[in-house]
N, C-alpha and C. Protein backbone atom coordinates (compact mmCIF):
# COMPACT_ATOMS: atom_id res chain seq x y z
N UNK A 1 134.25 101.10 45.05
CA UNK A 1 133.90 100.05 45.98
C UNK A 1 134.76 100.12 47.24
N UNK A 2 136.35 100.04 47.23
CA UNK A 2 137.09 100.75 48.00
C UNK A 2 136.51 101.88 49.21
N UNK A 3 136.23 103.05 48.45
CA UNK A 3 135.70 104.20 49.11
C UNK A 3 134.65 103.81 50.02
N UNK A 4 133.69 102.90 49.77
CA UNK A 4 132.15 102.92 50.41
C UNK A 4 133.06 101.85 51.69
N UNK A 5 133.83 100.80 51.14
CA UNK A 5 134.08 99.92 52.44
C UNK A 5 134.86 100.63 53.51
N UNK A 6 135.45 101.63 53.17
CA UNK A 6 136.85 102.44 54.02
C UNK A 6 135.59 102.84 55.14
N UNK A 7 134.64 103.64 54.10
CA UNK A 7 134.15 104.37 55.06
C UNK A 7 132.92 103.79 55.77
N UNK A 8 132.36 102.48 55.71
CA UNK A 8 131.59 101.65 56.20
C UNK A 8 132.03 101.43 57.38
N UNK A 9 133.79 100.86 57.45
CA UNK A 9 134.36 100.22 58.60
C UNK A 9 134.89 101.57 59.43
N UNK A 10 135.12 102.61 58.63
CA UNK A 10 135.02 103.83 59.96
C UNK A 10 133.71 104.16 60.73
N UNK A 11 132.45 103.63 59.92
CA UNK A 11 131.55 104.37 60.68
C UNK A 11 131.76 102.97 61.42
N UNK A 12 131.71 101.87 61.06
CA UNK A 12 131.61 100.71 62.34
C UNK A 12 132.11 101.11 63.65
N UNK A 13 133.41 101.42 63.18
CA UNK A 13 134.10 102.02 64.62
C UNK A 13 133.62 102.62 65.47
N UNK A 14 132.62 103.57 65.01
CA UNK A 14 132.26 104.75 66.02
C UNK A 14 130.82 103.72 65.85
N UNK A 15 130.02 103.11 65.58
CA UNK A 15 129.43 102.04 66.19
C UNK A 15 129.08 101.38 67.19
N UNK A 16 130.62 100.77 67.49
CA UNK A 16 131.32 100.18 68.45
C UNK A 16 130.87 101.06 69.48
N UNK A 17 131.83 102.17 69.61
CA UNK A 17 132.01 102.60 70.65
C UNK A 17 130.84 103.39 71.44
N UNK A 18 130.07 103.49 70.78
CA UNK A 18 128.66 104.17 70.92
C UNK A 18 127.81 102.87 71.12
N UNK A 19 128.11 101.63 71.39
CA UNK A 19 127.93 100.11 72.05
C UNK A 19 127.87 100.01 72.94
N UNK A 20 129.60 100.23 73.33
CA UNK A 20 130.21 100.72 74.31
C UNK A 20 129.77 101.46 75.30
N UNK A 21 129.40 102.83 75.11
CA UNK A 21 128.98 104.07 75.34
C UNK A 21 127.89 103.55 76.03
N UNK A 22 126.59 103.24 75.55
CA UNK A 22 125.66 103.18 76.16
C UNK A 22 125.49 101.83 76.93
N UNK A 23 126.47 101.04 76.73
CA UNK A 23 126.39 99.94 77.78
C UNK A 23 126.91 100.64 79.46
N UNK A 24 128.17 100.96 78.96
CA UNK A 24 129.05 101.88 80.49
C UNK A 24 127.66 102.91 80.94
N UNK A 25 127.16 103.62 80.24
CA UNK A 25 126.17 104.89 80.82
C UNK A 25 125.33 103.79 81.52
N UNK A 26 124.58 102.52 80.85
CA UNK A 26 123.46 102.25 81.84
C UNK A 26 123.75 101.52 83.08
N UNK A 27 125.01 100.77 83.03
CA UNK A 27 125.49 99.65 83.73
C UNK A 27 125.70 100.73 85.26
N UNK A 28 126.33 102.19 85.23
CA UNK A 28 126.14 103.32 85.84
C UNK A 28 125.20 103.50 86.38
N UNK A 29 124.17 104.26 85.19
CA UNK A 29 122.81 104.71 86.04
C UNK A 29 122.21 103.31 86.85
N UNK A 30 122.52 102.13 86.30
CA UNK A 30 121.66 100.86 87.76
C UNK A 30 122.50 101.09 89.00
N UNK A 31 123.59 101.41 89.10
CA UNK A 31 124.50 101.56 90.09
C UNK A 31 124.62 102.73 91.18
N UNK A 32 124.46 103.83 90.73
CA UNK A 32 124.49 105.70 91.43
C UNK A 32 122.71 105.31 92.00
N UNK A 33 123.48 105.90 93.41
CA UNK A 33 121.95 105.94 94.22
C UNK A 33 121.83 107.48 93.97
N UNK A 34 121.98 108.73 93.30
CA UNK A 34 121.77 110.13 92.87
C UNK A 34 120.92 110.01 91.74
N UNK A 35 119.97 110.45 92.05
CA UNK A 35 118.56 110.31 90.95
C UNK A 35 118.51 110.93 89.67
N UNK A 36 119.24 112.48 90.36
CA UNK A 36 119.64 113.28 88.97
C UNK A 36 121.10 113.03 88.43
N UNK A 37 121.86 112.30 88.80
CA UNK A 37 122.36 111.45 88.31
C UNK A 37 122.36 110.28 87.21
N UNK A 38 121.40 109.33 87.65
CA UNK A 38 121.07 108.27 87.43
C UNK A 38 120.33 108.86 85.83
N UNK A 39 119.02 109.80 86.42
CA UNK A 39 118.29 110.65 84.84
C UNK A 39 119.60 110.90 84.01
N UNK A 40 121.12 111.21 84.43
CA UNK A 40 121.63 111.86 82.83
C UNK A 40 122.26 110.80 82.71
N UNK A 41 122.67 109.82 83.32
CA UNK A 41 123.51 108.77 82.89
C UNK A 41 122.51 107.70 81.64
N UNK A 42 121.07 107.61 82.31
CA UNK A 42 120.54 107.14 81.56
C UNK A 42 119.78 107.90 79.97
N UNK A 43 119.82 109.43 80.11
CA UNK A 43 119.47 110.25 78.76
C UNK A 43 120.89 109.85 78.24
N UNK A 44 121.84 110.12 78.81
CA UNK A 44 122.87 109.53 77.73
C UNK A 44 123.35 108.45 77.21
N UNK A 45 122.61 107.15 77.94
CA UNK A 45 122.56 105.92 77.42
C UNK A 45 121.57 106.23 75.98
N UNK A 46 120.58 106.50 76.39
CA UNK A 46 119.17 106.79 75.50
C UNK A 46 120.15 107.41 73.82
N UNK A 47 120.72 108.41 74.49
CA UNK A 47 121.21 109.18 73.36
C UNK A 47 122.45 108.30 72.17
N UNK A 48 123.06 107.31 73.30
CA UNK A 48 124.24 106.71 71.95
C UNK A 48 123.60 105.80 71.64
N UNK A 49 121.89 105.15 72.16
CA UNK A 49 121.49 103.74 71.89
C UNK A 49 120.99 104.89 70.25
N UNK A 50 120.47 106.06 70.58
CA UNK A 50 119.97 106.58 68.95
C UNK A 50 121.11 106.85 68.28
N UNK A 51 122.42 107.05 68.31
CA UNK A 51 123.60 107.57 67.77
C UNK A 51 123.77 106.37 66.69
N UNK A 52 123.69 105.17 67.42
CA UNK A 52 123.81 103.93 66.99
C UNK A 52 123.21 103.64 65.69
N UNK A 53 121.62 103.70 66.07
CA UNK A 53 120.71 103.83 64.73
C UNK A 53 121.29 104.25 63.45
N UNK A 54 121.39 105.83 63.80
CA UNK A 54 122.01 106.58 62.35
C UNK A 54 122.90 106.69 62.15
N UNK A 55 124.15 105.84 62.60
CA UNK A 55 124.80 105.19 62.30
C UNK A 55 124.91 103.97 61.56
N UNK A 56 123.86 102.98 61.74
CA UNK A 56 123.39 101.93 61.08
C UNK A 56 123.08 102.31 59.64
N UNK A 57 122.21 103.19 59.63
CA UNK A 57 121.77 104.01 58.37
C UNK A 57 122.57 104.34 57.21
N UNK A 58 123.53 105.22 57.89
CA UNK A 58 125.11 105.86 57.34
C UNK A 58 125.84 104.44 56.65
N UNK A 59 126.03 103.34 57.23
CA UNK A 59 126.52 102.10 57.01
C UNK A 59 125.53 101.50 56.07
N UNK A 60 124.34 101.35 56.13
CA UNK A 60 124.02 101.08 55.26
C UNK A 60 123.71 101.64 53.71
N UNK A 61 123.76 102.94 53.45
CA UNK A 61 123.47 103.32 52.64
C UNK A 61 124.95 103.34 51.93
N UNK A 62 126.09 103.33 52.37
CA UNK A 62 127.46 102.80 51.90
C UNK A 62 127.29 101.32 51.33
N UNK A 63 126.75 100.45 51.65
CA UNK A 63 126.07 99.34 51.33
C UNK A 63 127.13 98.29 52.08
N UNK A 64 127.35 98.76 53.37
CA UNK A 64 128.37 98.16 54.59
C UNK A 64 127.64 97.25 54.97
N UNK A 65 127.78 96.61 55.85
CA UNK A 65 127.73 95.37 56.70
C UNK A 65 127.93 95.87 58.30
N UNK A 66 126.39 95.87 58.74
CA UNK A 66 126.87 96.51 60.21
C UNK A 66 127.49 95.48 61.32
N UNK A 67 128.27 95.60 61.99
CA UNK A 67 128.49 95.14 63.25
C UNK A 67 127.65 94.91 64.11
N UNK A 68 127.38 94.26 64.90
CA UNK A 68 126.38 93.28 65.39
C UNK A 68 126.38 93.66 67.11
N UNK A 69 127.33 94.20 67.36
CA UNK A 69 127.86 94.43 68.88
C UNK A 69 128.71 94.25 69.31
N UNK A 70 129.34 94.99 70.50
CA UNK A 70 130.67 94.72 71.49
C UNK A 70 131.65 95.28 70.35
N UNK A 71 132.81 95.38 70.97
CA UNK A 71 134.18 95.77 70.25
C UNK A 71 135.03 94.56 69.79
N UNK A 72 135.22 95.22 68.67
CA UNK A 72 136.11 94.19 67.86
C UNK A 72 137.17 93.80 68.72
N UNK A 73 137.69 94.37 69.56
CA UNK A 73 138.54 93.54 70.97
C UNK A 73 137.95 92.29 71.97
N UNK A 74 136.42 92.44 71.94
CA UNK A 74 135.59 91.75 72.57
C UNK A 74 135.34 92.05 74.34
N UNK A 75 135.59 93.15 73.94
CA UNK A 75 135.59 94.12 75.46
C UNK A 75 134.84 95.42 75.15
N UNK A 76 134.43 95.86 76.14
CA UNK A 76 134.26 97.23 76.23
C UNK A 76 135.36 98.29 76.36
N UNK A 77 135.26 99.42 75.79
CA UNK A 77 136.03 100.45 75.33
C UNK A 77 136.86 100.66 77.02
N UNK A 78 138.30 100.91 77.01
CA UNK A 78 139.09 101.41 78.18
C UNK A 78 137.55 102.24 78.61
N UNK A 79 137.94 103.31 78.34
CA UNK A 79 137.31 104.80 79.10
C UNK A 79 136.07 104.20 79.59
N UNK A 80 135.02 103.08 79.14
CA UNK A 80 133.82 103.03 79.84
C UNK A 80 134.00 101.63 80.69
N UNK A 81 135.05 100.83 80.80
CA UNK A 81 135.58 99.88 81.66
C UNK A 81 135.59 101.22 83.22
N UNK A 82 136.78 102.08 82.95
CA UNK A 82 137.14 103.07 83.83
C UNK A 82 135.89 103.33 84.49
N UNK A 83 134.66 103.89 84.11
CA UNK A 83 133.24 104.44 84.16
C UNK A 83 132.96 103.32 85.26
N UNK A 84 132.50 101.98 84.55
CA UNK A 84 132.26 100.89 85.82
C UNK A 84 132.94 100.91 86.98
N UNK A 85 134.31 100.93 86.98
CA UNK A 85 135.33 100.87 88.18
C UNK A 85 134.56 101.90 89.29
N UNK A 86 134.11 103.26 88.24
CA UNK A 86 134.17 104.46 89.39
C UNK A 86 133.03 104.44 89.72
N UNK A 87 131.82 104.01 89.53
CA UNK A 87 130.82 103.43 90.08
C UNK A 87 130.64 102.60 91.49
N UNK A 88 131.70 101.83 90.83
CA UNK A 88 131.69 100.94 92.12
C UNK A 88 132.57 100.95 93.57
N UNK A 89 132.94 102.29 93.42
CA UNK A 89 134.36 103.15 93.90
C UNK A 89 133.20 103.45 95.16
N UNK A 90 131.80 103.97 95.03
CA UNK A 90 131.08 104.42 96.15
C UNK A 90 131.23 105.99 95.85
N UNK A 91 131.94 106.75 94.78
CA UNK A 91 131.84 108.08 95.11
C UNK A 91 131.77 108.23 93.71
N UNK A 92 130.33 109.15 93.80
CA UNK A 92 129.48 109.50 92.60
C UNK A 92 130.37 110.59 91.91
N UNK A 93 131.36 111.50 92.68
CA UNK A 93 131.97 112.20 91.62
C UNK A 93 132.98 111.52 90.97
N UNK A 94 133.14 110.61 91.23
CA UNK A 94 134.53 109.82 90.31
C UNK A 94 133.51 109.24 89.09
N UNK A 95 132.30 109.01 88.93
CA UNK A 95 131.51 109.04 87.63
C UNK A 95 131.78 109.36 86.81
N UNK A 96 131.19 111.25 87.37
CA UNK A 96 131.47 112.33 86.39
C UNK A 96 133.35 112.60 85.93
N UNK A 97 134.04 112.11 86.86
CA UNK A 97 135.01 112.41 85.97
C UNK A 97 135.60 111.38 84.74
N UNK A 98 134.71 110.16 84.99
CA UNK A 98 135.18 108.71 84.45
C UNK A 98 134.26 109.37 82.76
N UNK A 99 133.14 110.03 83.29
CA UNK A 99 132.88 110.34 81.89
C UNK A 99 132.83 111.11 81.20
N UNK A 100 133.82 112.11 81.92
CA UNK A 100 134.45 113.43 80.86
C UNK A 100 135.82 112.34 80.00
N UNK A 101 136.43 111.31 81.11
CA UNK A 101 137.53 110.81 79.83
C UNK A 101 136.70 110.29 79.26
N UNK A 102 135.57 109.28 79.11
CA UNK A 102 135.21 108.91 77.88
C UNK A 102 134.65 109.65 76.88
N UNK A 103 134.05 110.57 77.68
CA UNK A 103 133.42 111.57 76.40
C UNK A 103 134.67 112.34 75.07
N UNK A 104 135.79 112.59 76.31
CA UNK A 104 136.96 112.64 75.60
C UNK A 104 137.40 112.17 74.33
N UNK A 105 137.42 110.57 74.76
CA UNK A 105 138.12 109.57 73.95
C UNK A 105 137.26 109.53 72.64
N UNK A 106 135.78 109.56 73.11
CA UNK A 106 134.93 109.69 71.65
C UNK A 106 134.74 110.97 71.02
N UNK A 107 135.28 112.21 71.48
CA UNK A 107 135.32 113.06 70.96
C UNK A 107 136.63 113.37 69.94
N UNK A 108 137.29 112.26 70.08
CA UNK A 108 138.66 112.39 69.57
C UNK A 108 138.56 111.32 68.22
N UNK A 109 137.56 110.28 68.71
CA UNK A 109 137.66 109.23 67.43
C UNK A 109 136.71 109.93 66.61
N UNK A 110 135.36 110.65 67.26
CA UNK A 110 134.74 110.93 65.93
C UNK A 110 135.71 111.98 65.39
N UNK A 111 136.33 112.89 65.32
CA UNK A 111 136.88 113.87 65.06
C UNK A 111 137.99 113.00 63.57
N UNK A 112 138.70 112.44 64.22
CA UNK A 112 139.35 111.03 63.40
C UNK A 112 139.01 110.93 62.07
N UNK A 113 137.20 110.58 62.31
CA UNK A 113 136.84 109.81 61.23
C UNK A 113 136.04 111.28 60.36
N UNK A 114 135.50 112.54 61.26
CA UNK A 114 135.17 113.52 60.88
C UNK A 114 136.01 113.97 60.01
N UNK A 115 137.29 114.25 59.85
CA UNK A 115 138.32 114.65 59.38
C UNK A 115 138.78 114.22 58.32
N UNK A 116 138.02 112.98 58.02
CA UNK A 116 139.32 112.17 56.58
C UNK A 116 138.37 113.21 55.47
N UNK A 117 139.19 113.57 54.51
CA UNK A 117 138.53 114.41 53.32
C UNK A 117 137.72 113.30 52.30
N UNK A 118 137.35 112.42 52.50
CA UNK A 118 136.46 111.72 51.60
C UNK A 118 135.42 111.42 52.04
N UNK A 119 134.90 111.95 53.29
CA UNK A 119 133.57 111.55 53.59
C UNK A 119 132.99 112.24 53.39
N UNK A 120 131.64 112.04 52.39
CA UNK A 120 130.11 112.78 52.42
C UNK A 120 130.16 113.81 53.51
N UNK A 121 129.80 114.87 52.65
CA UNK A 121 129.37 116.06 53.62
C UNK A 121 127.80 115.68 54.22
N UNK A 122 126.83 114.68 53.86
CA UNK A 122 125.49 114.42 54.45
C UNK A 122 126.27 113.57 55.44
N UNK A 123 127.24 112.69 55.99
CA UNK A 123 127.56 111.61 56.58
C UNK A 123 128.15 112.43 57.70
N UNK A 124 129.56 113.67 57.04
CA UNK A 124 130.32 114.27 58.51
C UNK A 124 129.10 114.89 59.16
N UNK A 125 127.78 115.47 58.55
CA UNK A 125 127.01 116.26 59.25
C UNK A 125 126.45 115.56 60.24
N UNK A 126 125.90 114.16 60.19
CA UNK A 126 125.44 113.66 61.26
C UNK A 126 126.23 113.34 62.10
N UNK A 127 127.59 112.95 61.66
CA UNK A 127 128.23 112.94 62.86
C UNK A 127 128.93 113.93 63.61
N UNK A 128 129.33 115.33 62.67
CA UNK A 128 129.47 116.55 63.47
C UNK A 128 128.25 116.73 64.85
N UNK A 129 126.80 116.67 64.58
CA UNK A 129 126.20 116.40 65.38
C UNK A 129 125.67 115.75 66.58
N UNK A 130 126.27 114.72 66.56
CA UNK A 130 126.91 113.72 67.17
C UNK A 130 127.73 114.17 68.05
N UNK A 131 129.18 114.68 67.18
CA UNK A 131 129.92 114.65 68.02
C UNK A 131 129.77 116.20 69.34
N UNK A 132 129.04 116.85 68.69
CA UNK A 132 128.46 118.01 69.02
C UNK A 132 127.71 117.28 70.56
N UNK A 133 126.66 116.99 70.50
CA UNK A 133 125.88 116.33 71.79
C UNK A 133 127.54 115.53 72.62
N UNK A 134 127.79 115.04 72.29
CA UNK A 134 128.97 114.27 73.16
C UNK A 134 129.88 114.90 73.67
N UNK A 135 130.20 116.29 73.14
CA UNK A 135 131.11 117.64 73.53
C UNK A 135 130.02 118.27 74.95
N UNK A 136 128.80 118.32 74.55
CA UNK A 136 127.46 118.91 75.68
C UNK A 136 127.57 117.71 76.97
N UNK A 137 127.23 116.62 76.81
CA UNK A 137 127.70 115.80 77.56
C UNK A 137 128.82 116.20 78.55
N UNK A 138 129.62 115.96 78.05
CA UNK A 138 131.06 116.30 78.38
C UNK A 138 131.29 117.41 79.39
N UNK A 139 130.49 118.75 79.11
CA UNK A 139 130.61 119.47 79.55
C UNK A 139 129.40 119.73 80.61
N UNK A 140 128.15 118.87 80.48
CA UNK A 140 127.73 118.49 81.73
C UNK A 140 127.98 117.95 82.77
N UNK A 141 129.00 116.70 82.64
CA UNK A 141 129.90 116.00 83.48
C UNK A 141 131.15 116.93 84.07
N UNK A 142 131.09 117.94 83.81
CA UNK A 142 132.00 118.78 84.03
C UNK A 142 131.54 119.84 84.91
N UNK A 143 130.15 120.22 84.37
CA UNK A 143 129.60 121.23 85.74
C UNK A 143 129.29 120.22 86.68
N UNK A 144 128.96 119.30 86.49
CA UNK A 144 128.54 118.62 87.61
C UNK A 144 129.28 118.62 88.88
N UNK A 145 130.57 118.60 88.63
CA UNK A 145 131.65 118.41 89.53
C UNK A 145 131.42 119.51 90.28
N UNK A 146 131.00 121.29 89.60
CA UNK A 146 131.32 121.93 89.96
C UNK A 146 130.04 122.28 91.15
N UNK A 147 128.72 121.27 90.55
CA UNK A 147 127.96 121.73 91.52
C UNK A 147 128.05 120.73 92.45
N UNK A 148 128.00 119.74 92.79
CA UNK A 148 128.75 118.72 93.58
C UNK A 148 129.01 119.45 95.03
């Protein structure tokens, strides 16, 4: 019983932040007058609003109790606070760099929760995957700069 709650409230976490995640991406794409911009800010809203889902799933089949929204701080995550700021900064490359740190920061928590040796190998796989797209991300926000 232990085991299923440990790992219920880890997947919550990455929940959260994938809340988070796609709140900062859209609050963005309404903001960037760059169209192809605006398209990946909002595929990557699209993408943590589905991260979320099978996540829900993962939590439930632990027989967890999902979280409902927002961060257990009652804020949005640092790194996608940062994201808003650089939005409203007027310069579209301070975006892309606002969301290589967040992509960062969630590449580091799933890794976290990827890592503990008691999670289901069906559970790390979806979120290896996961964290996989959020590494691609990452590194789109990264050429971007370069084509910029």
């Amino acid at each position: 019983m232990e085991f299923k709650k440990e790992i219920a409230n880890n997947l919550n976490q990455l929940l959260e932040k994938n809340y988070d995640a796609e709140k900062g991406y859209k609050d963005a794409a309404d903001k960037v007058q760059n169209t192809r911009m605006k398209q990946f800010l909002e595929e990557q809203a699209q993408l943590r609003y589905d991260f979320g889902h099978q996540i829900k799933s993962e939590i439930k089949a632990f027989d967890g109790e999902v979280d409902k929204g927002g961060s257990v701080k009652g804020s949005m995550h640092r790194a996608w606070m940062d994201l808003k700021s650089a939005v409203s900064s007027d310069k579209e490359e301070n975006v892309m760099e606002e969301v290589q740190r967040g992509e960062q920061s969630a590449i580091e928590e799933y890794n976290e929760v990827i890592n503990k040796s008691n999670l289901p190998a069906t559970t790390k796989d979806v979120l290896t995957q996961q964290r996989d797209k959020i590494q691609q991300a990452q590194q789109s926000a990264k050429n971007w700069e370069i084509v910029s």
